[in-house]
C-alpha atoms as a PDB file:
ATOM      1  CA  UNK A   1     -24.041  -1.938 -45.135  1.00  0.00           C
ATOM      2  CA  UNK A   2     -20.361  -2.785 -45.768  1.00  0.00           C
ATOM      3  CA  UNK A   3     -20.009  -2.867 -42.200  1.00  0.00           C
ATOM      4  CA  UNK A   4     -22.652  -5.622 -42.258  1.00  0.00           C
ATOM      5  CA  UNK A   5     -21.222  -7.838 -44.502  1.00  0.00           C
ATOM      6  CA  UNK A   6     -17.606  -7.220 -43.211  1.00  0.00           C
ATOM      7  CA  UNK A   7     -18.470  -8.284 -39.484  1.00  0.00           C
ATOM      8  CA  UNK A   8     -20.685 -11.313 -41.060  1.00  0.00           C
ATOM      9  CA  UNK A   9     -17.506 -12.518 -43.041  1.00  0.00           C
ATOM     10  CA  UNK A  10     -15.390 -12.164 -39.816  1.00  0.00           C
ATOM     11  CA  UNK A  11     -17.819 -13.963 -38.157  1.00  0.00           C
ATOM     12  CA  UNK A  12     -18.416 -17.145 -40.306  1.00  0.00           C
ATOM     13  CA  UNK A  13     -14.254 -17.366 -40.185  1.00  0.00           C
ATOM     14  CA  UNK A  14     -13.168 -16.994 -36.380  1.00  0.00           C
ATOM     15  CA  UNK A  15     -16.341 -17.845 -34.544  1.00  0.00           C
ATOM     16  CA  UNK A  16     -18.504 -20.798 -34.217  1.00  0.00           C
ATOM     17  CA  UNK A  17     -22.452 -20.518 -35.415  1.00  0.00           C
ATOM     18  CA  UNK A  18     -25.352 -20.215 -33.194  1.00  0.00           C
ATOM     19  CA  UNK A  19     -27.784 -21.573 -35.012  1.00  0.00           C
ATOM     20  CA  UNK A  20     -31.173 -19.467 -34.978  1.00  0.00           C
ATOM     21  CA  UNK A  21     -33.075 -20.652 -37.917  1.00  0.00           C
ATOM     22  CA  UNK A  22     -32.349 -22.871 -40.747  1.00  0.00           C
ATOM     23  CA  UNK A  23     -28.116 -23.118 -41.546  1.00  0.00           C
ATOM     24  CA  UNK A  24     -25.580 -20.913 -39.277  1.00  0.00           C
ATOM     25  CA  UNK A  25     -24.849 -18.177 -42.409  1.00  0.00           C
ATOM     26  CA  UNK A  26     -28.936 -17.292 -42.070  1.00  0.00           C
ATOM     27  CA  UNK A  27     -29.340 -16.872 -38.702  1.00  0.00           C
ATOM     28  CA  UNK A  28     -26.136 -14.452 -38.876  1.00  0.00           C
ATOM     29  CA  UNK A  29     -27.225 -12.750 -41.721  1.00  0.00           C
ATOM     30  CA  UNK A  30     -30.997 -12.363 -39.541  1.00  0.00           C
ATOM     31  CA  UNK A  31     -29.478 -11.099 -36.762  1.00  0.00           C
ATOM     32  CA  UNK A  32     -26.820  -8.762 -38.434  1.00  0.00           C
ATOM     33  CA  UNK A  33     -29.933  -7.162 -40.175  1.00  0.00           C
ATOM     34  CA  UNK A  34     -31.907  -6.725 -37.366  1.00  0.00           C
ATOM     35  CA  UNK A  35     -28.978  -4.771 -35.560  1.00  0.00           C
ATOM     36  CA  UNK A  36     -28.219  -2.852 -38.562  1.00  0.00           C
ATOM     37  CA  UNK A  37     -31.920  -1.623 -38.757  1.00  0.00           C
ATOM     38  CA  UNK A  38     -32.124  -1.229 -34.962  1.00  0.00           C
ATOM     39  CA  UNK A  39     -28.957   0.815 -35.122  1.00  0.00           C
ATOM     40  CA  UNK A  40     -30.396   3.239 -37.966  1.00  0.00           C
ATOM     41  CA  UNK A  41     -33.668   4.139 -36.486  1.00  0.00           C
ATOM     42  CA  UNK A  42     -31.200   4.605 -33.524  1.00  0.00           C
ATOM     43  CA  UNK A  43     -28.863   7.356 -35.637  1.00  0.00           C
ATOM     44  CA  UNK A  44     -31.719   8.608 -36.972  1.00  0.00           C
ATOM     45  CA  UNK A  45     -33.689   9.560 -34.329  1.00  0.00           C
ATOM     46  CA  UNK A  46     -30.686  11.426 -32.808  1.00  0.00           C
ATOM     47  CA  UNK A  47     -29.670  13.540 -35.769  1.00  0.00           C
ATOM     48  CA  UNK A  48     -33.176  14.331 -35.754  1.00  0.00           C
ATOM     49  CA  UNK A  49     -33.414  15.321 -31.997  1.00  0.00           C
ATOM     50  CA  UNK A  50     -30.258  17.484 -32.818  1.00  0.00           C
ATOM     51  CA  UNK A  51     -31.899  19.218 -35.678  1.00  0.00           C
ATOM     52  CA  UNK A  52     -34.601  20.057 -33.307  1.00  0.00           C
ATOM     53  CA  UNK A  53     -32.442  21.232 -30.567  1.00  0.00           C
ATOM     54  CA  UNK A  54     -30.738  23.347 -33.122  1.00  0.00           C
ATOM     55  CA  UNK A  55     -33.415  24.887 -34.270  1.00  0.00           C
ATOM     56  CA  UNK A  56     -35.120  25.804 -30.949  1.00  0.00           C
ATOM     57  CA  UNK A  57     -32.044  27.410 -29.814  1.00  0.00           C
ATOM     58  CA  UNK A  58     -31.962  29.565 -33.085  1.00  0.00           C
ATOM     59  CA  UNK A  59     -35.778  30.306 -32.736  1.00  0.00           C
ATOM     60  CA  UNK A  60     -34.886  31.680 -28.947  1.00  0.00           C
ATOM     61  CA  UNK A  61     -31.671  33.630 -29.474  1.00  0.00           C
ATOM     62  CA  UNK A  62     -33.837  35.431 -32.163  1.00  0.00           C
ATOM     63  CA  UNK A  63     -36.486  35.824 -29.086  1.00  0.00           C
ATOM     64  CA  UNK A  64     -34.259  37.034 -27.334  1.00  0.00           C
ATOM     65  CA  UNK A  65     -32.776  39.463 -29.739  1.00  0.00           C
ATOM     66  CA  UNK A  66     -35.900  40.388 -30.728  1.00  0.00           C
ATOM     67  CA  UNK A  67     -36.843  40.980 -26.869  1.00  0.00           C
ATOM     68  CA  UNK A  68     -33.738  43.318 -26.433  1.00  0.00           C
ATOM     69  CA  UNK A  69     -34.311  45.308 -29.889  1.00  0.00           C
ATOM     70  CA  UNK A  70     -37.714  45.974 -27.793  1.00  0.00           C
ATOM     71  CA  UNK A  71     -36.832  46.792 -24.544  1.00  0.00           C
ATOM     72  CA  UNK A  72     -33.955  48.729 -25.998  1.00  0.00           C
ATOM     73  CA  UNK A  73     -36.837  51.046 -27.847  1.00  0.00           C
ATOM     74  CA  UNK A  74     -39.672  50.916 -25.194  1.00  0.00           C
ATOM     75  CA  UNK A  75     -37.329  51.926 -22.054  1.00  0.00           C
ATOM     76  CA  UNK A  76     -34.255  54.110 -23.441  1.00  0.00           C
ATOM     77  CA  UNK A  77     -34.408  56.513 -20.571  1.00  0.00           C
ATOM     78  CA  UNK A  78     -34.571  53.671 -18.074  1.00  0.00           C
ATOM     79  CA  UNK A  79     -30.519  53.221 -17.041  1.00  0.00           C
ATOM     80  CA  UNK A  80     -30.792  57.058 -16.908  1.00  0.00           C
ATOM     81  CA  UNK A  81     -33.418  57.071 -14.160  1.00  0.00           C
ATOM     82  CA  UNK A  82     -32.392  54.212 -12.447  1.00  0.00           C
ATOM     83  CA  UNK A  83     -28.797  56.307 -12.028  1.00  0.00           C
ATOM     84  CA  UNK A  84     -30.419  58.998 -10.847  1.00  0.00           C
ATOM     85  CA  UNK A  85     -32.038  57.289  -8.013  1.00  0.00           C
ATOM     86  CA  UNK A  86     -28.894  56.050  -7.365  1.00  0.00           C
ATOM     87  CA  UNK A  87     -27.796  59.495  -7.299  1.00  0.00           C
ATOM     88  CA  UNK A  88     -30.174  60.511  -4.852  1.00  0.00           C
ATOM     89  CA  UNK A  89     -30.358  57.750  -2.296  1.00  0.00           C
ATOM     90  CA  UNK A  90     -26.414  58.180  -2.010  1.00  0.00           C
ATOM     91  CA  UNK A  91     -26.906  62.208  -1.713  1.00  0.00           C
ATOM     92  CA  UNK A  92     -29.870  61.898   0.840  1.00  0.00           C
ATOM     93  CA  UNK A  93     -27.477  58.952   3.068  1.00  0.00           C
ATOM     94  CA  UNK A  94     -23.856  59.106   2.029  1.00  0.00           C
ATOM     95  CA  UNK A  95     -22.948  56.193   4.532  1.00  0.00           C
ATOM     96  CA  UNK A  96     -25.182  53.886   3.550  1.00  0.00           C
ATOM     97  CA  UNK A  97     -24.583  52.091   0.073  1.00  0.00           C
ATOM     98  CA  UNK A  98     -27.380  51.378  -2.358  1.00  0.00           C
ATOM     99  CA  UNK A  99     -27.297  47.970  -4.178  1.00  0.00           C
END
């Protein structure tokens, strides 16, 4: 708001009126309100997309934690095995590699 009513005293010193409505200090006062609303729903809406986008990546790193802690429990012999096929294609064909 004091940003309002600084640029709207700057204005009525330096710069000539365009008048809009009734006397020049209205229609500057109009249209300095109008962009002061239009640039809060503006700020607003962003901080709020933020909070969102925030949140959501919270929500999914704890997914994904979540997901890990699980997989973690479900398959602990998995690594093993997959080493030991490893193991066994390189045994049964040293030359060739196994990726």
């Amino acid at each position: 708001m004091l940003a309002v009513v600084l640029s709207y005293s700057l204005l009525t010193i330096f710069f000539v009126p365009v008048k809009v409505g009734g006397s020049s200090s209205e229609s500057y006062l109009i249209i300095y309100g109008v962009l002061a609303l239009f640039l809060s729903r503006f700020s607003s809406s962003r901080r709020r997309a933020e909070q969102l986008l925030t949140q959501a990546r919270d929500n999914l790193e704890i997914r994904v934690a979540e997901r890990t802690a699980e997989l973690t429990t479900v398959n602990p012999g998995a690594a093993e095995h997959a080493e030991g096929v490893i193991r066994a294609h390189r045994e049964a064909d040293p030359g060739k590699a196994v990726s």
